[in-house]
C-alpha atoms as a PDB file:
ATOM      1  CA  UNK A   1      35.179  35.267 -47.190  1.00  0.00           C
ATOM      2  CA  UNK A   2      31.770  37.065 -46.694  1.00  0.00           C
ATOM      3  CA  UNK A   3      33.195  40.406 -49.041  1.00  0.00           C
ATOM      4  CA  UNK A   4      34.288  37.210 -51.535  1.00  0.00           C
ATOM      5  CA  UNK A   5      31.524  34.652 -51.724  1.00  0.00           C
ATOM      6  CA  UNK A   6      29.724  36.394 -54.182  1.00  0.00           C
ATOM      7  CA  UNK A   7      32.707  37.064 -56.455  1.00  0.00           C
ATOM      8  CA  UNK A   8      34.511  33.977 -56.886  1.00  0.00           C
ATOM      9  CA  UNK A   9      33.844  30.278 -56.345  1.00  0.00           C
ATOM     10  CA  UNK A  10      34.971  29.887 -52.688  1.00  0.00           C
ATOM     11  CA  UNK A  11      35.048  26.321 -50.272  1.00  0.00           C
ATOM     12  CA  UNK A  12      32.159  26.567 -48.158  1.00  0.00           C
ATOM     13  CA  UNK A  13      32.742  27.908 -44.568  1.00  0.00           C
ATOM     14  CA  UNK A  14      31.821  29.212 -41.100  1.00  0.00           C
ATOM     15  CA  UNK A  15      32.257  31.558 -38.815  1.00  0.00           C
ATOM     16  CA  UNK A  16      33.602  29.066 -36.015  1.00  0.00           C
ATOM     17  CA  UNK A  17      31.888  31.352 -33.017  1.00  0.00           C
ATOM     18  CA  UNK A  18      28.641  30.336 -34.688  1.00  0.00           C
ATOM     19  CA  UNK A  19      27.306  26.665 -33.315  1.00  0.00           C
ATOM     20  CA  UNK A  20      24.558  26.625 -35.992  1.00  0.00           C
ATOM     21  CA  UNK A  21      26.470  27.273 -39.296  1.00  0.00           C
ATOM     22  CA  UNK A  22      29.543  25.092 -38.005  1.00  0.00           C
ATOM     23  CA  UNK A  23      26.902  22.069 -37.605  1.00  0.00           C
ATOM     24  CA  UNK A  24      25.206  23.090 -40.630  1.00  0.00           C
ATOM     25  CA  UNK A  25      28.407  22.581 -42.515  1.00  0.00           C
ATOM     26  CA  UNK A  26      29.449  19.835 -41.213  1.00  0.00           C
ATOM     27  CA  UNK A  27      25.905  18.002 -41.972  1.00  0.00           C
ATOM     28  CA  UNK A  28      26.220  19.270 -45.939  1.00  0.00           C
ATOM     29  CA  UNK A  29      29.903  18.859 -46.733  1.00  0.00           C
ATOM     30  CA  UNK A  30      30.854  16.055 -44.028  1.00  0.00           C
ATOM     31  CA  UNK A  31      34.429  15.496 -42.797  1.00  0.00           C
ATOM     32  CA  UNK A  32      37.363  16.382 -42.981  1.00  0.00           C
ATOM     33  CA  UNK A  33      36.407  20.321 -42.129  1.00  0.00           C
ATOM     34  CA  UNK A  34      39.644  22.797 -41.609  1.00  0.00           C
ATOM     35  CA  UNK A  35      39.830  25.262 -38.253  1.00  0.00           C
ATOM     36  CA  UNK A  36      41.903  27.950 -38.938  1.00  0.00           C
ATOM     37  CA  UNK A  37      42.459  31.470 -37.469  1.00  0.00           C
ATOM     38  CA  UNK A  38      40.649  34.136 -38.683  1.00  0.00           C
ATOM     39  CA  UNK A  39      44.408  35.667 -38.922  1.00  0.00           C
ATOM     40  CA  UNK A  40      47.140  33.878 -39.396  1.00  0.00           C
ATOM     41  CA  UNK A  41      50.352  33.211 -41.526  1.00  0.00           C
ATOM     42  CA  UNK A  42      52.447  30.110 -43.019  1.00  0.00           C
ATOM     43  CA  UNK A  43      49.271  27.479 -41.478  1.00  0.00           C
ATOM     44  CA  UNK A  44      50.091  28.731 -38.298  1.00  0.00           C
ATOM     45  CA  UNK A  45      47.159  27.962 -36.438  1.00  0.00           C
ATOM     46  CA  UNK A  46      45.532  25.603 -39.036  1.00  0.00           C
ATOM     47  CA  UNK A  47      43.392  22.074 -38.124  1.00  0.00           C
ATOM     48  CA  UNK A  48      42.434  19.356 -39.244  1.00  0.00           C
ATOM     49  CA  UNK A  49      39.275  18.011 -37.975  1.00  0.00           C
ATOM     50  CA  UNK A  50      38.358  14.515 -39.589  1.00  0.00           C
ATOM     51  CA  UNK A  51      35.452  13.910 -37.234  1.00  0.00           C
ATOM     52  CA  UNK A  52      33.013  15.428 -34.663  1.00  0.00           C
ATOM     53  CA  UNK A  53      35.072  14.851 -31.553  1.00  0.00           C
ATOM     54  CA  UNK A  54      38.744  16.730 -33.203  1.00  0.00           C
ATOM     55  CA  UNK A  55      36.279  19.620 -34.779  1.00  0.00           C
ATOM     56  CA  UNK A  56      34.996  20.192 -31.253  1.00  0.00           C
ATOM     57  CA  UNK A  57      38.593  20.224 -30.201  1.00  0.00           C
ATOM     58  CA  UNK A  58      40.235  22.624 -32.962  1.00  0.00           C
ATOM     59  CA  UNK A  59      37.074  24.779 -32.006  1.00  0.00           C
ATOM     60  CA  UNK A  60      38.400  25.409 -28.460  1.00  0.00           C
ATOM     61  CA  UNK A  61      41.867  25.535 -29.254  1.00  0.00           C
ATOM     62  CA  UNK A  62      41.607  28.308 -32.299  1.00  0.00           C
ATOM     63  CA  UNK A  63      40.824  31.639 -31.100  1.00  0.00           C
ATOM     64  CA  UNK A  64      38.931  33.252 -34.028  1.00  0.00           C
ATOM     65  CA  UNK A  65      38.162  30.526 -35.886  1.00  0.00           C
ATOM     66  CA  UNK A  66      37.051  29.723 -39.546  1.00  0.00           C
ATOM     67  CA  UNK A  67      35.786  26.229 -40.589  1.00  0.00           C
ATOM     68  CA  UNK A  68      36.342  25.477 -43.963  1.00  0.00           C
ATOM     69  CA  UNK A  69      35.193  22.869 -46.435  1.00  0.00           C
ATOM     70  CA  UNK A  70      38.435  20.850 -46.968  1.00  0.00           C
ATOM     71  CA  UNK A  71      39.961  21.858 -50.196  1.00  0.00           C
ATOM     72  CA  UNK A  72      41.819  18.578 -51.727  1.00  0.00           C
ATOM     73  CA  UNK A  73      44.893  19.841 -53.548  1.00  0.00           C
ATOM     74  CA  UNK A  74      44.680  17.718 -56.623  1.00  0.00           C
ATOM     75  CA  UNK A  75      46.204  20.469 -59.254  1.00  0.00           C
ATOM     76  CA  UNK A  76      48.201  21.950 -56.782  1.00  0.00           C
ATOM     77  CA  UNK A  77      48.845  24.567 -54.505  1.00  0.00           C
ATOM     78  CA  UNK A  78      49.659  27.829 -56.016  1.00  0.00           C
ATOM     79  CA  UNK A  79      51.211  31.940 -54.006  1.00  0.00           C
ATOM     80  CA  UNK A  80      50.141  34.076 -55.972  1.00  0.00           C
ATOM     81  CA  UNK A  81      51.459  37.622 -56.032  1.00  0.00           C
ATOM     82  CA  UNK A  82      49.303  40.496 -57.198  1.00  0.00           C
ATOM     83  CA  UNK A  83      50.193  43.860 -57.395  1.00  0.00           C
ATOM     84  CA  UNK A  84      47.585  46.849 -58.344  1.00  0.00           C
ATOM     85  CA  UNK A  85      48.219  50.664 -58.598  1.00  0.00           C
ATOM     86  CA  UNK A  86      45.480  52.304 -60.168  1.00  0.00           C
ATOM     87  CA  UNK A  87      44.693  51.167 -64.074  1.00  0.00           C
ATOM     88  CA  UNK A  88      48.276  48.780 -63.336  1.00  0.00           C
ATOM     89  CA  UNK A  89      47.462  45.084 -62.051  1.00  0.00           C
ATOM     90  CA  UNK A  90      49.740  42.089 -63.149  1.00  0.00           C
ATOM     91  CA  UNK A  91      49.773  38.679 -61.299  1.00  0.00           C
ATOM     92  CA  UNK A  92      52.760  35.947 -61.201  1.00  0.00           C
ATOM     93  CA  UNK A  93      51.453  32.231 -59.425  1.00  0.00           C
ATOM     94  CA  UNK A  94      54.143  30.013 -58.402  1.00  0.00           C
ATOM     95  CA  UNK A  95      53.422  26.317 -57.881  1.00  0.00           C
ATOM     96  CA  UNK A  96      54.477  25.671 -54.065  1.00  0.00           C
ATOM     97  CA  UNK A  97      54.996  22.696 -51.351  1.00  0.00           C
ATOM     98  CA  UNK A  98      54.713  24.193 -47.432  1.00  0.00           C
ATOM     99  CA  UNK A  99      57.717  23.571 -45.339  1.00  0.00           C
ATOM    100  CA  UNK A 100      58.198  23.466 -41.766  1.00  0.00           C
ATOM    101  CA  UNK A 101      56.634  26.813 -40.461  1.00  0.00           C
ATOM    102  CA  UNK A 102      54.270  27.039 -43.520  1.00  0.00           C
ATOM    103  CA  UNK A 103      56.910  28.932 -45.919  1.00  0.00           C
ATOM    104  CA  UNK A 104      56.933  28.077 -49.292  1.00  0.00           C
ATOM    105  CA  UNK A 105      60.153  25.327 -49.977  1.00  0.00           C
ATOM    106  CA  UNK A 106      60.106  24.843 -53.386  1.00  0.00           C
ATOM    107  CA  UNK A 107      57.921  26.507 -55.908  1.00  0.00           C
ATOM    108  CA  UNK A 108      58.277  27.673 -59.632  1.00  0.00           C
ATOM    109  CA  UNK A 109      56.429  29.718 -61.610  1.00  0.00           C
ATOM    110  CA  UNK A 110      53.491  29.178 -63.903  1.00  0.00           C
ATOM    111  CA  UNK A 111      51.593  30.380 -66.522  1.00  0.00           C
ATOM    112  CA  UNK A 112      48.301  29.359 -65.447  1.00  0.00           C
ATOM    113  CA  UNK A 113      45.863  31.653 -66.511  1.00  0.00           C
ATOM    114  CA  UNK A 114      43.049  30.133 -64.484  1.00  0.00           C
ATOM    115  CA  UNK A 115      45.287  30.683 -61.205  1.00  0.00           C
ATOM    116  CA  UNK A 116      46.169  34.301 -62.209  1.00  0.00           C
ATOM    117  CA  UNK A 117      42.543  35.256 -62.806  1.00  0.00           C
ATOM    118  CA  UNK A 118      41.164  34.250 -59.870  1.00  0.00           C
ATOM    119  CA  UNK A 119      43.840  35.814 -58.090  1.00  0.00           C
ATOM    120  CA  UNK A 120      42.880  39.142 -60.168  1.00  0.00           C
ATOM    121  CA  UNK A 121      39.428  38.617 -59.118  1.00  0.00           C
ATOM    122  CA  UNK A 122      39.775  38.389 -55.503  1.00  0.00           C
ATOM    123  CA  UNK A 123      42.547  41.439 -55.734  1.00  0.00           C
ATOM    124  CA  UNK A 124      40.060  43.651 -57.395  1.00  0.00           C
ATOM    125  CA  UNK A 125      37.125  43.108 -54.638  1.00  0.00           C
ATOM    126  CA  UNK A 126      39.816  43.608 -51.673  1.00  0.00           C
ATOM    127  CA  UNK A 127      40.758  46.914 -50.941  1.00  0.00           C
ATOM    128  CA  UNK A 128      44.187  47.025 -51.235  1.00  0.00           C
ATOM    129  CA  UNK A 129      47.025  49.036 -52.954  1.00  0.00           C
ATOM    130  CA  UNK A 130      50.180  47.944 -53.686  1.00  0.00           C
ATOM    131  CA  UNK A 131      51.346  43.689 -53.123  1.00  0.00           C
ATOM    132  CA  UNK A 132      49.057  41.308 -52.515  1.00  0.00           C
ATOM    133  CA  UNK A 133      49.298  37.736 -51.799  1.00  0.00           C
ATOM    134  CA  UNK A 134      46.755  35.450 -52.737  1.00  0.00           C
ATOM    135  CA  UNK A 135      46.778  31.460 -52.066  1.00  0.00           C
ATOM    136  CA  UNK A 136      44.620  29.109 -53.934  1.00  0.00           C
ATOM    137  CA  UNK A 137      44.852  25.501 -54.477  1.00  0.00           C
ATOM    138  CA  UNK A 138      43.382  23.754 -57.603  1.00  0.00           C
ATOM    139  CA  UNK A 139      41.225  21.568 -55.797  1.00  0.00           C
ATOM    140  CA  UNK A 140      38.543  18.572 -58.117  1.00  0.00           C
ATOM    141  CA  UNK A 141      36.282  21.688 -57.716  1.00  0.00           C
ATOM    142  CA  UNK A 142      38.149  24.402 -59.370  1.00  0.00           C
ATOM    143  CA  UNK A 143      40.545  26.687 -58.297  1.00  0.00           C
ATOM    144  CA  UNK A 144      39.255  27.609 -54.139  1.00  0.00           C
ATOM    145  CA  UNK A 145      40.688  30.513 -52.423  1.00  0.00           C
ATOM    146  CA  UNK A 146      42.662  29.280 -48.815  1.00  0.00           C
ATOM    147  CA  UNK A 147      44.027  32.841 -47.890  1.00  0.00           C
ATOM    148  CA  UNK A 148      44.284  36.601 -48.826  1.00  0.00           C
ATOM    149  CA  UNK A 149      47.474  38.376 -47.442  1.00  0.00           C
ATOM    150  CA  UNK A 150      47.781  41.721 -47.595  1.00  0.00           C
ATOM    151  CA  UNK A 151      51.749  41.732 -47.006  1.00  0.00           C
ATOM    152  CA  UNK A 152      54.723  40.377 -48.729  1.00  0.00           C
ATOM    153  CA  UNK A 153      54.853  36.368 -48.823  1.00  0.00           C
ATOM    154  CA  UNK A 154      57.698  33.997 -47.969  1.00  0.00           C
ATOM    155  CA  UNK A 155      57.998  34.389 -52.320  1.00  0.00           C
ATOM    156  CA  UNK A 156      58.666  37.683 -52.614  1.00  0.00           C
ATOM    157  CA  UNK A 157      62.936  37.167 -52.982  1.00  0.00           C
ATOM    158  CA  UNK A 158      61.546  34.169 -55.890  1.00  0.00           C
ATOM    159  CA  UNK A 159      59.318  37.141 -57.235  1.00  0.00           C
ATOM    160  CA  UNK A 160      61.721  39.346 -57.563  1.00  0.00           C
ATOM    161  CA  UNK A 161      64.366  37.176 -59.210  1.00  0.00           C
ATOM    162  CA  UNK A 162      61.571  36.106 -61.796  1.00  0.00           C
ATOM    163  CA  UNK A 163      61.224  39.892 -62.493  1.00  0.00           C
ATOM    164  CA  UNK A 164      57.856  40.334 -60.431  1.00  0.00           C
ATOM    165  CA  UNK A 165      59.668  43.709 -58.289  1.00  0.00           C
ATOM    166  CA  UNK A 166      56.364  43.636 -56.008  1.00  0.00           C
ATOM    167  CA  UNK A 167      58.377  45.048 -53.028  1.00  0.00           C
ATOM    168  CA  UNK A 168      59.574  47.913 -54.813  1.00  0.00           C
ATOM    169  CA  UNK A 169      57.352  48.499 -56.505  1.00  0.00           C
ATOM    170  CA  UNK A 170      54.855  49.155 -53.525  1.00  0.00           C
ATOM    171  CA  UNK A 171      57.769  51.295 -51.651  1.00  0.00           C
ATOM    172  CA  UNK A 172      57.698  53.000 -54.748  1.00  0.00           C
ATOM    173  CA  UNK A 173      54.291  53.779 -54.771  1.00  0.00           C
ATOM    174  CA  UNK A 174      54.465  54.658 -51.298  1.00  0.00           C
ATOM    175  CA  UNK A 175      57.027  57.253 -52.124  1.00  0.00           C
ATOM    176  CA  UNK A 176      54.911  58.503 -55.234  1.00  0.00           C
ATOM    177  CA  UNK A 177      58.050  57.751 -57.305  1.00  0.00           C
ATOM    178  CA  UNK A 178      57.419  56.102 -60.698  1.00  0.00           C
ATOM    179  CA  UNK A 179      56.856  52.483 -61.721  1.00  0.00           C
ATOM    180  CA  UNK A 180      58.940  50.324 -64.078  1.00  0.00           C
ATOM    181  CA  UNK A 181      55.975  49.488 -65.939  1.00  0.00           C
ATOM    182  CA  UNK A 182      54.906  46.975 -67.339  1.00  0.00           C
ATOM    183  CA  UNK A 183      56.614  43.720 -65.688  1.00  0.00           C
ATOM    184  CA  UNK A 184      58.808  41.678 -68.097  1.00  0.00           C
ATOM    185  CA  UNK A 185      59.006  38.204 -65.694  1.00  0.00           C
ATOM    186  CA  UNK A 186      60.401  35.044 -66.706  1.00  0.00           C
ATOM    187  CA  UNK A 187      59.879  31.436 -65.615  1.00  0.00           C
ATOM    188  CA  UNK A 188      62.084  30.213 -62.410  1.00  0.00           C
ATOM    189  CA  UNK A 189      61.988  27.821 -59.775  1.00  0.00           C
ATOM    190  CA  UNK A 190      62.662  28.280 -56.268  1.00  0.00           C
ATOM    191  CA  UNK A 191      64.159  25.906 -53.126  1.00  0.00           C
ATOM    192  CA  UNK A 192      64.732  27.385 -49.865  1.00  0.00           C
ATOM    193  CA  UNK A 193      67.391  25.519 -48.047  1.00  0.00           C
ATOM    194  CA  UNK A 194      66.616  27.197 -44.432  1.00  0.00           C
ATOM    195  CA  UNK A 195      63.741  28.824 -42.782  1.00  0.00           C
ATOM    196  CA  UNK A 196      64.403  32.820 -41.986  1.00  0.00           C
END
């Protein structure tokens, strides 16, 4: 969050180990505030905290935790896979709803170009090679960032039938071998009927 706040329009947050900012937070942007691990997957290790007494609460339960402005999800909640090799960057958001376990259970693409761009945006200041995973949500605010994952998402099998190869391509580039280039995706929509 601290490499991205001056990049991108980002929730407001805290570094949970710090009393003062979590207060400070709280006193600007009221409740609900979200504890989460500083690493995590699928909302593992995400809270709620609607008032004082559950904030104090999430803050002894979460290890390494982040408190976050809470991000309504009134457009939607969007995975968005990036991949970037060099001069070669391309983007493909799918619209998801979390499952059990945090995976995404049904999602299909989108052409949003507001989603993608962020998602370029925040891609560009990490530094990472290869697949990227970048959720946002579409909050009353904007589009807000909720988590960068440098690893391959629950999506990736969607991704790949859509024509977004992210997986190989980033073995590929591992192996210095060369890219299908540029991606030719289509739309698709995605329901997982069991959790792996």
């Amino acid at each position: 969050y601290r490499r991205l706040e001056h990049e991108v329009p980002l929730a407001a947050f805290a570094d949970g180990r710090d009393r003062l900012a979590v207060d400070a937070l709280a006193r600007r942007y009221g409740f609900p505030l979200v504890v989460k691990e500083r690493r995590a997957s699928g909302s593992r290790g995400l809270l709620l905290a609607p008032d004082r007494e559950r904030l104090d609460l999430a803050l002894a339960l979460v290890a390494e935790p982040v408190v976050q402005e809470f991000l309504d999800d009134a457009g939607g909640e969007f995975s968005v896979g990036v991949f970037r090799a060099g001069a070669r960057e391309a983007a493909l958001a799918f619209r998801r709803q979390l499952g059990p376990g945090g995976a995404s259970w049904f999602a299909a693409t989108v052409a949003d170009a507001e989603v993608t761009d962020y998602a370029l945006r925040v891609a560009r200041v990490v530094p990472c090679a290869g697949s990227l995973n970048v959720q946002v949500r579409r909050s009353r605010n904007g589009v807000r960032l909720l988590e960068v994952n440098p690893r391959f998402s629950s999506l990736v099998a969607a991704r790949a039938a859509a024509g977004f190869t992210d997986a190989e391509w980033s073995v590929r580039l591992a192996l210095g071998l060369p890219l299908d280039w540029p991606p030719r995706t289509r739309s698709l929509a995605f329901a997982r009927v069991m959790d792996e």
